[in-house]
PDB file of N, CA and C in Angstrom:
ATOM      1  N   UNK A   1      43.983 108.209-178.895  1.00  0.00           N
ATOM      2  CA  UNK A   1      44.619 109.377-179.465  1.00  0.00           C
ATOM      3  C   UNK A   1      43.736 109.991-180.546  1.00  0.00           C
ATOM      4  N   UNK A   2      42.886 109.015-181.476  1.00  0.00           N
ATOM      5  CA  UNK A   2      42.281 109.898-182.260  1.00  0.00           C
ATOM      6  C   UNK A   2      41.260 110.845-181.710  1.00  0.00           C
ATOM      7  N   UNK A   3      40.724 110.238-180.671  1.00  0.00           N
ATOM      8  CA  UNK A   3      39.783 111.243-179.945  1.00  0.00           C
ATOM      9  C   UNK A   3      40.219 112.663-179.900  1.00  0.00           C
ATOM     10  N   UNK A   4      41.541 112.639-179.076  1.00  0.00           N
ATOM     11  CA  UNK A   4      42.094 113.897-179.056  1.00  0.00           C
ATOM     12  C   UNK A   4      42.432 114.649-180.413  1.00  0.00           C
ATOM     13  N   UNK A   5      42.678 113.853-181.591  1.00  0.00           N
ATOM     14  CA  UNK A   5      43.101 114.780-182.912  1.00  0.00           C
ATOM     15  C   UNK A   5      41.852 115.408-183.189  1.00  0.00           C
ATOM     16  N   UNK A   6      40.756 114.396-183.200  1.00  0.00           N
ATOM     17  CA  UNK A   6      39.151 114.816-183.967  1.00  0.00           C
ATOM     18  C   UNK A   6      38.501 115.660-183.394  1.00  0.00           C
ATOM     19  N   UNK A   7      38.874 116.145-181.720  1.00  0.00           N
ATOM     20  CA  UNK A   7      38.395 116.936-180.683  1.00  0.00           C
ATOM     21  C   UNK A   7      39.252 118.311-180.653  1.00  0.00           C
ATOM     22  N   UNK A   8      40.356 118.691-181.489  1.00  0.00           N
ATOM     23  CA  UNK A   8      41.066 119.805-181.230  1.00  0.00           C
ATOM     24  C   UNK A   8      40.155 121.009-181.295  1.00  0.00           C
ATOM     25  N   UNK A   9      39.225 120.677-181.965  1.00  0.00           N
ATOM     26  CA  UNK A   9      38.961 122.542-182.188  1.00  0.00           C
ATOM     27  C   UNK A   9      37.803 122.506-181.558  1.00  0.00           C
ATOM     28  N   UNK A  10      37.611 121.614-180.449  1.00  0.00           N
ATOM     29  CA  UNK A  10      36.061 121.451-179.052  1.00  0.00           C
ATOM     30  C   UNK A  10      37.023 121.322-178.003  1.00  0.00           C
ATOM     31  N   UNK A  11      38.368 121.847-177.738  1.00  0.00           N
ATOM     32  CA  UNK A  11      38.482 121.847-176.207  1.00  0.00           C
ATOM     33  C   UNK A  11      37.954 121.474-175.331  1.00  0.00           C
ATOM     34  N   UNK A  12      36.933 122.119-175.076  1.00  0.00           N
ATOM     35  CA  UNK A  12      35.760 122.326-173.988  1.00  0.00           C
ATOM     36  C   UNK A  12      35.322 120.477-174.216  1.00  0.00           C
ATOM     37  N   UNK A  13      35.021 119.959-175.250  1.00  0.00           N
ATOM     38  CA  UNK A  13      34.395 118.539-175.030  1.00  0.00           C
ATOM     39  C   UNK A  13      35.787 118.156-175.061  1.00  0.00           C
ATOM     40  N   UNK A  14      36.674 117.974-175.255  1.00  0.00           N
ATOM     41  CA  UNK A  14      38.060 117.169-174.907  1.00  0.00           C
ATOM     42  C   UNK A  14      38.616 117.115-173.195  1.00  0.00           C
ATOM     43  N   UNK A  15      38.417 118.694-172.928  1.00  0.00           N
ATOM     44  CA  UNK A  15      39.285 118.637-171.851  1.00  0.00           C
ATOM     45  C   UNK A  15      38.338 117.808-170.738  1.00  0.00           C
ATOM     46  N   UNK A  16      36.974 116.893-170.535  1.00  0.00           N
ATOM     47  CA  UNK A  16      36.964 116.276-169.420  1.00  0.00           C
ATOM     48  C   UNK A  16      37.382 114.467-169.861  1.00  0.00           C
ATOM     49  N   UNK A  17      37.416 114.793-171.092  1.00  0.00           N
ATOM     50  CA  UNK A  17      37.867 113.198-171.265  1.00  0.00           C
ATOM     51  C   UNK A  17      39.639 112.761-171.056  1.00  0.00           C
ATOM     52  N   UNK A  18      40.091 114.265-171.244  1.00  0.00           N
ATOM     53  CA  UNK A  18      41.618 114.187-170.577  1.00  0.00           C
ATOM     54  C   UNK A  18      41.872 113.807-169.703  1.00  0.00           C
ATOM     55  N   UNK A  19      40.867 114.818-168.138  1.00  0.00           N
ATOM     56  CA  UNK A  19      41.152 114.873-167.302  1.00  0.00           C
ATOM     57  C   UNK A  19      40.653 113.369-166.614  1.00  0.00           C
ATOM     58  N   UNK A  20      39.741 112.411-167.048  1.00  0.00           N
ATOM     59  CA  UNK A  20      39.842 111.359-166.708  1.00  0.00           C
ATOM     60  C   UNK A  20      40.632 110.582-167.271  1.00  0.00           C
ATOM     61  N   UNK A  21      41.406 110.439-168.580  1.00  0.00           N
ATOM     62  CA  UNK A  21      42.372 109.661-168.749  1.00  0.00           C
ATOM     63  C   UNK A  21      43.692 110.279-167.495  1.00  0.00           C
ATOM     64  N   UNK A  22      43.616 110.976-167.610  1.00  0.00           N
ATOM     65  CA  UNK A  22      44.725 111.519-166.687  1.00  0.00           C
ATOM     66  C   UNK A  22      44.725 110.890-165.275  1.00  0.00           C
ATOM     67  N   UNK A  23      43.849 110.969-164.917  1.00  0.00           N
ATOM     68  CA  UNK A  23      42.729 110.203-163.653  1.00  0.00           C
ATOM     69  C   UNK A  23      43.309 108.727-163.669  1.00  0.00           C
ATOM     70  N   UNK A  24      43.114 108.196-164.911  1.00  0.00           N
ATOM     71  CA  UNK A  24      43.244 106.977-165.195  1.00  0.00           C
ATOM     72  C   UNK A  24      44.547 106.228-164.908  1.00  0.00           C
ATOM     73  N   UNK A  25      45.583 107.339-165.719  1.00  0.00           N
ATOM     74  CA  UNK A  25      47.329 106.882-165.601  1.00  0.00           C
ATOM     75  C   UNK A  25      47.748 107.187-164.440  1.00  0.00           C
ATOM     76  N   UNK A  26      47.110 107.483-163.340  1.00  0.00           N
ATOM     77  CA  UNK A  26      47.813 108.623-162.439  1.00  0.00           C
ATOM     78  C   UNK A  26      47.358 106.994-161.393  1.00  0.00           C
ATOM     79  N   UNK A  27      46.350 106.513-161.389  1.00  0.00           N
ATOM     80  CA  UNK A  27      45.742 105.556-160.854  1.00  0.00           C
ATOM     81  C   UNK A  27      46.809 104.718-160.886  1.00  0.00           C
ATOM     82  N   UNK A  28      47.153 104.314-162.069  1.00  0.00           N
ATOM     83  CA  UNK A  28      48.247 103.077-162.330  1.00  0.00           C
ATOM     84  C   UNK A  28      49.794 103.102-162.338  1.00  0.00           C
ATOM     85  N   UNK A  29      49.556 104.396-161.635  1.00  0.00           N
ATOM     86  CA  UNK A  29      51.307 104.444-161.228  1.00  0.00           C
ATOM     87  C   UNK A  29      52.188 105.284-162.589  1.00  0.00           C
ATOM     88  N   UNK A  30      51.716 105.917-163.198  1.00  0.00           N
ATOM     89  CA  UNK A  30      52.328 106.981-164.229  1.00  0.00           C
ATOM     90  C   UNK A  30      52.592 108.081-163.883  1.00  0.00           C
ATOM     91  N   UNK A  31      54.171 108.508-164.225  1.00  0.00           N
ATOM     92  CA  UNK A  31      54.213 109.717-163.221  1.00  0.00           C
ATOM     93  C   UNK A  31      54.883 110.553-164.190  1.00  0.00           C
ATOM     94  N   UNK A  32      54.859 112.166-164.212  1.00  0.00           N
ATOM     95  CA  UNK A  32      55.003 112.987-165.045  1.00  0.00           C
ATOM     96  C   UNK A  32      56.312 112.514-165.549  1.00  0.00           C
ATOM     97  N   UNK A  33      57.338 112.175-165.315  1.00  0.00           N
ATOM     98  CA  UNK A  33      58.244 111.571-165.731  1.00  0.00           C
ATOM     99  C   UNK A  33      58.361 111.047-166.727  1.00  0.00           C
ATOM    100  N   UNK A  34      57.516 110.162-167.320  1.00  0.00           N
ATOM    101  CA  UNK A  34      56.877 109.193-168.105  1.00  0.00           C
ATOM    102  C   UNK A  34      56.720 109.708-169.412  1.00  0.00           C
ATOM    103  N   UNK A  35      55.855 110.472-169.165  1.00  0.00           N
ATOM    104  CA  UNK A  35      55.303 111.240-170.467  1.00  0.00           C
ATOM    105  C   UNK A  35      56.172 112.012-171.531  1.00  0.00           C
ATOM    106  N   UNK A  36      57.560 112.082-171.513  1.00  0.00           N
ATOM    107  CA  UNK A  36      58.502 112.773-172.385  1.00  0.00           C
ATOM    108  C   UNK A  36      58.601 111.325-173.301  1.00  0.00           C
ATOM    109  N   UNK A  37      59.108 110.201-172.159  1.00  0.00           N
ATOM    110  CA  UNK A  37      59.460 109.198-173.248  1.00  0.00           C
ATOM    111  C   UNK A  37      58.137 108.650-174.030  1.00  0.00           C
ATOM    112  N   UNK A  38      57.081 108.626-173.639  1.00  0.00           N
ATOM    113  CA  UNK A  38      56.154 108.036-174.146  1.00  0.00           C
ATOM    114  C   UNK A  38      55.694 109.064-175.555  1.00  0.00           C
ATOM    115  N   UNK A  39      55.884 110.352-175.366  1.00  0.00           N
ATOM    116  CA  UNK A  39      55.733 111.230-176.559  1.00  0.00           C
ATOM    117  C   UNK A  39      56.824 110.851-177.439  1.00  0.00           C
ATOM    118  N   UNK A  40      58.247 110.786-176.760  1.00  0.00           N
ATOM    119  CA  UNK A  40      59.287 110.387-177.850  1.00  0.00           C
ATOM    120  C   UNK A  40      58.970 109.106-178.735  1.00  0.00           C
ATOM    121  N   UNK A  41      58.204 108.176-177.810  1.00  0.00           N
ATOM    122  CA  UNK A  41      57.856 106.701-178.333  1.00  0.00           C
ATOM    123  C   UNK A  41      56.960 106.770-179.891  1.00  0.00           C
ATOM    124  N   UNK A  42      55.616 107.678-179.564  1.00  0.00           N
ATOM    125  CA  UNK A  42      54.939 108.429-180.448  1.00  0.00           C
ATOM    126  C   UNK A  42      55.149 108.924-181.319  1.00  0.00           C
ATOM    127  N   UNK A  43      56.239 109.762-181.360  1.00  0.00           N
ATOM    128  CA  UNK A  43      57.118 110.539-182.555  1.00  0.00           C
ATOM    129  C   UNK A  43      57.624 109.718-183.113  1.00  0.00           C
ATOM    130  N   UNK A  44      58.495 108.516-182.638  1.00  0.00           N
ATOM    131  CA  UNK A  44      58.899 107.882-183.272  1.00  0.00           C
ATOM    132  C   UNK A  44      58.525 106.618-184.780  1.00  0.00           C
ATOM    133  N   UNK A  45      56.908 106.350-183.784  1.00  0.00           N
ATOM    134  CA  UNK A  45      56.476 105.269-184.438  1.00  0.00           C
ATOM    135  C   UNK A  45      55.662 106.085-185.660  1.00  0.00           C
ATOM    136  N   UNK A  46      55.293 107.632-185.934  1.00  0.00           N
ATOM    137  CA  UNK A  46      54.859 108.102-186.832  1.00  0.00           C
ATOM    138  C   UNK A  46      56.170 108.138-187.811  1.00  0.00           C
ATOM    139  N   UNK A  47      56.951 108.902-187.318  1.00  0.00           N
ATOM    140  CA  UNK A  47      58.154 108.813-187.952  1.00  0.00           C
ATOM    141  C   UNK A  47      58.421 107.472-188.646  1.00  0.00           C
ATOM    142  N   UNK A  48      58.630 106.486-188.613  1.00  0.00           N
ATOM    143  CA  UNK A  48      58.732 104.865-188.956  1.00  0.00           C
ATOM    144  C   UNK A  48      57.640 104.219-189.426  1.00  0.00           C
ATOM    145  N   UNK A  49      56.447 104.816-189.479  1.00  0.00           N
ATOM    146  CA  UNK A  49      55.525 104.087-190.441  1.00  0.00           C
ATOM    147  C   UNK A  49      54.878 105.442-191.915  1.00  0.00           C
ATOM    148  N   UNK A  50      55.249 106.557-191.190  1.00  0.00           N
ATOM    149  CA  UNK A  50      54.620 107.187-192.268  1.00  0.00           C
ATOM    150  C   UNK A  50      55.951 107.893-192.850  1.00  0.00           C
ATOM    151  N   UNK A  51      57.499 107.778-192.810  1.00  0.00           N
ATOM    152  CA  UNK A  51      58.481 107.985-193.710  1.00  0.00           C
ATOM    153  C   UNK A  51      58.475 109.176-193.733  1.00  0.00           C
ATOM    154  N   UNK A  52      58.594 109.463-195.533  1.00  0.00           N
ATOM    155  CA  UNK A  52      59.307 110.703-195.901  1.00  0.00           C
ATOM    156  C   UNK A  52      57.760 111.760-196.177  1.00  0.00           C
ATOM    157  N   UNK A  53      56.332 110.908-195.677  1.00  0.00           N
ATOM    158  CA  UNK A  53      55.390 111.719-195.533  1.00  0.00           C
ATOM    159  C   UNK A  53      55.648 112.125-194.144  1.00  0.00           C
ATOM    160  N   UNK A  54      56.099 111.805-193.014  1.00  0.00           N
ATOM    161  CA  UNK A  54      56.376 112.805-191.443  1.00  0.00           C
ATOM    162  C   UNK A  54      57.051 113.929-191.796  1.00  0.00           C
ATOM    163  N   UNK A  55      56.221 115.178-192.273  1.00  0.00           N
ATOM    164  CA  UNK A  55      57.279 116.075-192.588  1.00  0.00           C
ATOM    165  C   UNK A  55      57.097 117.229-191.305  1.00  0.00           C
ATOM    166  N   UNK A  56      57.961 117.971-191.269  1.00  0.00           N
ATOM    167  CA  UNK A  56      58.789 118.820-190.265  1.00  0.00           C
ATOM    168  C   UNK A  56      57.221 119.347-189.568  1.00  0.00           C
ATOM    169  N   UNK A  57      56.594 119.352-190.398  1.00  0.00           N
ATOM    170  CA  UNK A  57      55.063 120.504-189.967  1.00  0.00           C
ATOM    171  C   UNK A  57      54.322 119.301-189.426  1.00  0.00           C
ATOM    172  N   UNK A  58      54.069 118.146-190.007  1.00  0.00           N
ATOM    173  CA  UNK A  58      53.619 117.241-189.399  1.00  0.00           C
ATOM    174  C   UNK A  58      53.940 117.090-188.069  1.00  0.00           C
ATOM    175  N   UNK A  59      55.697 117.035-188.159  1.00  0.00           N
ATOM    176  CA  UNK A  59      55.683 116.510-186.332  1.00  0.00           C
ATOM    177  C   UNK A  59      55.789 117.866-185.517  1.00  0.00           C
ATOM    178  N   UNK A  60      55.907 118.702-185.761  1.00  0.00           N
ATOM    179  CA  UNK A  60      55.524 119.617-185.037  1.00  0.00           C
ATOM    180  C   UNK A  60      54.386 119.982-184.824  1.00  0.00           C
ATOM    181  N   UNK A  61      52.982 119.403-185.480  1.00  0.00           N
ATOM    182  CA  UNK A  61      51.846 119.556-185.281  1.00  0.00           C
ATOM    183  C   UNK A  61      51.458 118.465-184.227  1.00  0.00           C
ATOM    184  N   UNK A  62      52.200 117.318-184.483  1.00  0.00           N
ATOM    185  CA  UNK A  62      51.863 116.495-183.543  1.00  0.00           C
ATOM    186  C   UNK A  62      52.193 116.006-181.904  1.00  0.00           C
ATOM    187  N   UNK A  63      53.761 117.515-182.298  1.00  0.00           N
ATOM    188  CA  UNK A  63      54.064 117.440-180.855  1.00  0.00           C
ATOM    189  C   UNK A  63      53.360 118.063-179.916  1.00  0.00           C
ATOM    190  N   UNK A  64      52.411 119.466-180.716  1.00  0.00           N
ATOM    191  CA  UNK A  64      51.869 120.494-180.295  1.00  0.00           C
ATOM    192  C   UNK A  64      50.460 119.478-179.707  1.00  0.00           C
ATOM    193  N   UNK A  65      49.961 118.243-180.771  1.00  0.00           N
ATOM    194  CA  UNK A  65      48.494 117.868-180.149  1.00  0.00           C
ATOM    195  C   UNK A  65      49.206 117.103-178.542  1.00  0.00           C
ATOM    196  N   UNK A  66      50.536 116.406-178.390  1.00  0.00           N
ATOM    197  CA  UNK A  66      50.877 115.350-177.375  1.00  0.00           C
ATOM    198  C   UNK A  66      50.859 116.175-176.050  1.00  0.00           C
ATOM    199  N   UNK A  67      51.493 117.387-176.664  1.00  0.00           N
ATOM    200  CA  UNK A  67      51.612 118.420-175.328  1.00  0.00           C
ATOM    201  C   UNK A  67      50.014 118.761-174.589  1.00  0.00           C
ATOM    202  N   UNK A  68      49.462 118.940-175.941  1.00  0.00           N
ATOM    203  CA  UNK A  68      47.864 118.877-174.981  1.00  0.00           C
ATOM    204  C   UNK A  68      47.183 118.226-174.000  1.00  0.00           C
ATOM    205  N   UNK A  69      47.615 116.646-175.018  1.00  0.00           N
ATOM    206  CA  UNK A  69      47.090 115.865-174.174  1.00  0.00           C
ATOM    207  C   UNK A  69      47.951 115.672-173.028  1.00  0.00           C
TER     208      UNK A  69
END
């Protein structure tokens, strides 16, 4: 995941390392399905370790990077 935060503003070098992780989950039986709860999972565990610093802009920034990826 940090790849993808440190890569936001190089698209262009992000989007082929996506498209092989994508490659990757798709291999092992992950199906679009998946990916709502696994973002919810994500939200959550920021939410629960970083408190009353997860603020509203935070997770909406971070829903905006999950959707990317």
């Amino acid at each position: 995941m940090s790849t993808a935060v440190e890569n936001l503003s190089k698209l262009e070098d992000l989007t082929p390392i996506l498209k092989n992780l994508g490659a990757d989950h798709i291999s092992k039986g992950v199906e679009k399905e998946h990916y709502p709860i696994v973002m919810g999972a994500i939200i959550k565990t920021l939410k629960d370790n970083l408190g009353s610093d997860f603020t509203l802009s935070l997770r909406k920034a971070w829903k905006v990077v999950l959707k990317i990826v």
